[in-house]
C-alpha atoms as a PDB file:
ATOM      1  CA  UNK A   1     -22.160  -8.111  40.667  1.00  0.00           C
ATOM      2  CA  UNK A   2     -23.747  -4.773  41.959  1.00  0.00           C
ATOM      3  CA  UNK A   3     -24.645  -1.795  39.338  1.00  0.00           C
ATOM      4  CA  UNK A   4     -21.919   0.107  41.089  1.00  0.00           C
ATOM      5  CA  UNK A   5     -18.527  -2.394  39.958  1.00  0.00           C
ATOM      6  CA  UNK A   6     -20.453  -2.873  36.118  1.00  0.00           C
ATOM      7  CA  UNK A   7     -20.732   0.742  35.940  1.00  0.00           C
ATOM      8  CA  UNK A   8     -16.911   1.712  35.527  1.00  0.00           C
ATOM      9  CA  UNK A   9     -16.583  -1.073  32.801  1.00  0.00           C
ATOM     10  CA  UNK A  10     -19.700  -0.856  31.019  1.00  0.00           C
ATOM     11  CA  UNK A  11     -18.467   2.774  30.429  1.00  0.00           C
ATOM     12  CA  UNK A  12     -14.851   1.645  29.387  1.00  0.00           C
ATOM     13  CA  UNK A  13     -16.078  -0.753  27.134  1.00  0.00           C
ATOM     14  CA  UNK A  14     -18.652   1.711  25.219  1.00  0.00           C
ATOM     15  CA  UNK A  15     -16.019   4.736  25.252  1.00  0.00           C
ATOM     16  CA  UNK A  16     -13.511   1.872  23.576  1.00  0.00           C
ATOM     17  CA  UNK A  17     -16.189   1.425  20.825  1.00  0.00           C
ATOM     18  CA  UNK A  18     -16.867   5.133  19.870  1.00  0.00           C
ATOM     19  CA  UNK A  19     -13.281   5.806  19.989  1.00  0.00           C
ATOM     20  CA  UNK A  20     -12.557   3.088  17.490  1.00  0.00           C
ATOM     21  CA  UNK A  21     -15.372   4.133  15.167  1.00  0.00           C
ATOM     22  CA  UNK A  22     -14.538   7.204  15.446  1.00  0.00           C
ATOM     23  CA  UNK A  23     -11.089   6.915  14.296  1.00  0.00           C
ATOM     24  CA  UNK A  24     -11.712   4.084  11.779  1.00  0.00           C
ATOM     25  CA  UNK A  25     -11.857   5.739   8.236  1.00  0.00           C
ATOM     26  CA  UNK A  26     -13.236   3.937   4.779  1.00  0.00           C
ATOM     27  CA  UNK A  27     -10.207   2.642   2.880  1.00  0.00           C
ATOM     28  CA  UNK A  28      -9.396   3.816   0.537  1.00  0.00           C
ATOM     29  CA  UNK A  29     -10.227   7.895   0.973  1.00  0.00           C
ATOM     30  CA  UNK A  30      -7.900   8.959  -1.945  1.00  0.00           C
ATOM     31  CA  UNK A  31      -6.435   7.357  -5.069  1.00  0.00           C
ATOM     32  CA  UNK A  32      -4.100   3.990  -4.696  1.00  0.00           C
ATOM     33  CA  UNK A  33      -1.089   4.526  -6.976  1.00  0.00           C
ATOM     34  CA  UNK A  34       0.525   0.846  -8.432  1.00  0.00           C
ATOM     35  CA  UNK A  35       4.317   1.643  -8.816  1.00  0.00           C
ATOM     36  CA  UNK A  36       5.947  -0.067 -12.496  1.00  0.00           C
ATOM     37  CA  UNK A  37       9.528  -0.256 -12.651  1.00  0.00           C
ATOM     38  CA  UNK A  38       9.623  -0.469 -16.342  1.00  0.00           C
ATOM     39  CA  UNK A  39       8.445   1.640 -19.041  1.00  0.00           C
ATOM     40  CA  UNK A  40       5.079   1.809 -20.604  1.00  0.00           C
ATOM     41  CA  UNK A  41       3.839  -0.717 -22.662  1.00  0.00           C
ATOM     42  CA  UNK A  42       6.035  -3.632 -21.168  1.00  0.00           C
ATOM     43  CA  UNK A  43       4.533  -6.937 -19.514  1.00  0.00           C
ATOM     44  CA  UNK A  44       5.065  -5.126 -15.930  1.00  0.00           C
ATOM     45  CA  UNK A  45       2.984  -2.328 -17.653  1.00  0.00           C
ATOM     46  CA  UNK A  46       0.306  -4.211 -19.039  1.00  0.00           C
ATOM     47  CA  UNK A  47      -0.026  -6.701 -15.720  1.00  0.00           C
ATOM     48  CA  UNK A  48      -0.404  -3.539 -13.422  1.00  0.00           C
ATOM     49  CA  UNK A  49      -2.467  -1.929 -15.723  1.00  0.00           C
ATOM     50  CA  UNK A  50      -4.890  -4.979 -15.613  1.00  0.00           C
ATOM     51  CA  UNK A  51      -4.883  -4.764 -12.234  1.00  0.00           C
ATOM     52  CA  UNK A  52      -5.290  -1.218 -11.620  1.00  0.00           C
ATOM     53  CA  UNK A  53      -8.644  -1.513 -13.838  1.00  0.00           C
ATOM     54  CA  UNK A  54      -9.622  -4.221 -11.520  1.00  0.00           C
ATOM     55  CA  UNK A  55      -8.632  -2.626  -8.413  1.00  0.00           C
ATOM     56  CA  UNK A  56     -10.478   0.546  -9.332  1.00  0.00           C
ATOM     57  CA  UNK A  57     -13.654  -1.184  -9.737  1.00  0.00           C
ATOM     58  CA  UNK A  58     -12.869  -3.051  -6.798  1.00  0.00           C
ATOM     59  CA  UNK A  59     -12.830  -0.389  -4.612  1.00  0.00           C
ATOM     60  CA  UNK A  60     -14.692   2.466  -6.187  1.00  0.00           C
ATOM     61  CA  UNK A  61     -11.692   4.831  -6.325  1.00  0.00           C
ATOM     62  CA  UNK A  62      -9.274   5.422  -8.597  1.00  0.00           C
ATOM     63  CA  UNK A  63      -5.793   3.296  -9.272  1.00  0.00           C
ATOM     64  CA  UNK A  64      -3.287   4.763 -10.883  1.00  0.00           C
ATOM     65  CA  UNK A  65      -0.284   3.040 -12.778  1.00  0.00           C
ATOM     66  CA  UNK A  66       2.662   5.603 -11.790  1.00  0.00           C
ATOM     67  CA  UNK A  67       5.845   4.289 -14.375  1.00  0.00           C
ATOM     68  CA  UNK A  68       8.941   4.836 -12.801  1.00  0.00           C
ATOM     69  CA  UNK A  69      11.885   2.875 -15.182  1.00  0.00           C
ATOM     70  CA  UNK A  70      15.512   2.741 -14.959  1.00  0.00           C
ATOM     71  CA  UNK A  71      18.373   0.360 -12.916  1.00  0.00           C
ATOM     72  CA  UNK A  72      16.374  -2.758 -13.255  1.00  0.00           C
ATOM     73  CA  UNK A  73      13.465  -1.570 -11.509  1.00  0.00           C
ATOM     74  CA  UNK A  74      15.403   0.016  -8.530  1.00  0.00           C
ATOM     75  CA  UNK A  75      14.471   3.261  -9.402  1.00  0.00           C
ATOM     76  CA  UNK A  76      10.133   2.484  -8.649  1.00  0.00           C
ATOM     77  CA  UNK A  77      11.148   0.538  -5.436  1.00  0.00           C
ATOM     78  CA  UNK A  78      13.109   3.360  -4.242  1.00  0.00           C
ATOM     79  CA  UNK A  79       9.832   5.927  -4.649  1.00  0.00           C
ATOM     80  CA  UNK A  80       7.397   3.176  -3.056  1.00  0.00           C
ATOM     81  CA  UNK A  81      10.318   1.994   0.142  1.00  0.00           C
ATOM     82  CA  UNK A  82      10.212   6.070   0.924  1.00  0.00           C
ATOM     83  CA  UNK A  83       6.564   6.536   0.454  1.00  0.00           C
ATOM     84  CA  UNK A  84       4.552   6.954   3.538  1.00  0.00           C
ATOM     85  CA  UNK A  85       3.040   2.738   4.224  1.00  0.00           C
ATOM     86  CA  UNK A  86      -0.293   3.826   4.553  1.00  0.00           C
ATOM     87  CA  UNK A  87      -1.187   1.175   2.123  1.00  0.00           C
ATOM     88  CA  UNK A  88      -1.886   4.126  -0.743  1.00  0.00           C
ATOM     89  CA  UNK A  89       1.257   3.139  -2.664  1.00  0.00           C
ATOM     90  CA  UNK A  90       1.855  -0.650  -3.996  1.00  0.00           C
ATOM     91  CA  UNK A  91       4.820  -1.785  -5.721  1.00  0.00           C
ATOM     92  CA  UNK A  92       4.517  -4.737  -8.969  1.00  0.00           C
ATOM     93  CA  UNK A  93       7.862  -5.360  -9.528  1.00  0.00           C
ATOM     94  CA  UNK A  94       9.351  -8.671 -11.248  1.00  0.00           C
ATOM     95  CA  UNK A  95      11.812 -11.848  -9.962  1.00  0.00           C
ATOM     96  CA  UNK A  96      14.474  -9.418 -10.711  1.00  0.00           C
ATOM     97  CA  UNK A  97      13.765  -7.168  -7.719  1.00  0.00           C
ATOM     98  CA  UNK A  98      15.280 -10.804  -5.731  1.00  0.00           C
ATOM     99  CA  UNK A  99      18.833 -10.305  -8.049  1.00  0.00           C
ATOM    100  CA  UNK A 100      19.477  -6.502  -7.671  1.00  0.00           C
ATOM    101  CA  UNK A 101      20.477  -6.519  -4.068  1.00  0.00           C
ATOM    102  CA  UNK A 102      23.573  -8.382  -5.654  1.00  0.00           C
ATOM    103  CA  UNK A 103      23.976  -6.194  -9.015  1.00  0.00           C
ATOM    104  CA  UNK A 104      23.758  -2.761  -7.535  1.00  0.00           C
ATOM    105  CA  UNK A 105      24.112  -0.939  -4.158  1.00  0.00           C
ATOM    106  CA  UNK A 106      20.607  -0.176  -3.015  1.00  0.00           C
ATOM    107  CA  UNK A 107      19.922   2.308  -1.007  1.00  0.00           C
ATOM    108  CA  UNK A 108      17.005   0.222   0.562  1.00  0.00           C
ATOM    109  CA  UNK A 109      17.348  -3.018   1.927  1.00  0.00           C
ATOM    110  CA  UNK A 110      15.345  -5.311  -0.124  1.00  0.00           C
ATOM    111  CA  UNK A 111      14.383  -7.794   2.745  1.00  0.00           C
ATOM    112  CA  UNK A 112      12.806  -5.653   4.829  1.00  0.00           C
END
């Protein structure tokens, strides 16, 4: 192959790489929140909790435990299903989360 048909793809291929460093940022840039269902000081608590301490040295940034109780945990999946999935916001929720799409109407569908 001449200079002249490498040319156009030698300068495809090293635009493609600066454009993908360029837009690839370090994850994570900002604080990870772990979403409980339950209250404070419950075995959902206490697992996340372990986990956020892991996490955060993990990662080098900060994971935080956000509590969110009430309806058998529906309450914390509802805040993490509408929070942005940018991979900031995690859900620990127990084998219950399975049985409330058949104890209460969700606004969410569980599945998906």
């Amino acid at each position: 192959m001449t200079m002249k048909r490498i040319a156009p793809w030698l300068a495809i291929l090293i635009a493609s790489l600066a454009a993908g460093a360029a837009g690839a940022q370090q994850y994570p840039s900002k604080p990870v929140k772990i979403i409980v269902g339950f209250a404070p000081g419950g075995g959902s608590d206490f697992i996340a909790r372990v986990i956020a301490q892991k996490l955060t040295e993990r990662l080098g940034t900060q994971v935080i435990v956000e509590n969110r109780p009430g309806a058998g945990s529906v309450l914390g999946s509802e805040v993490a299903v509408k929070s942005p999935p940018d991979g900031y916001t995690l859900l620990l929720t127990p084998a219950s989360y399975t049985v409330n799409a058949n104890v209460y109407k969700l606004s969410f569908d569980p599945l998906n």
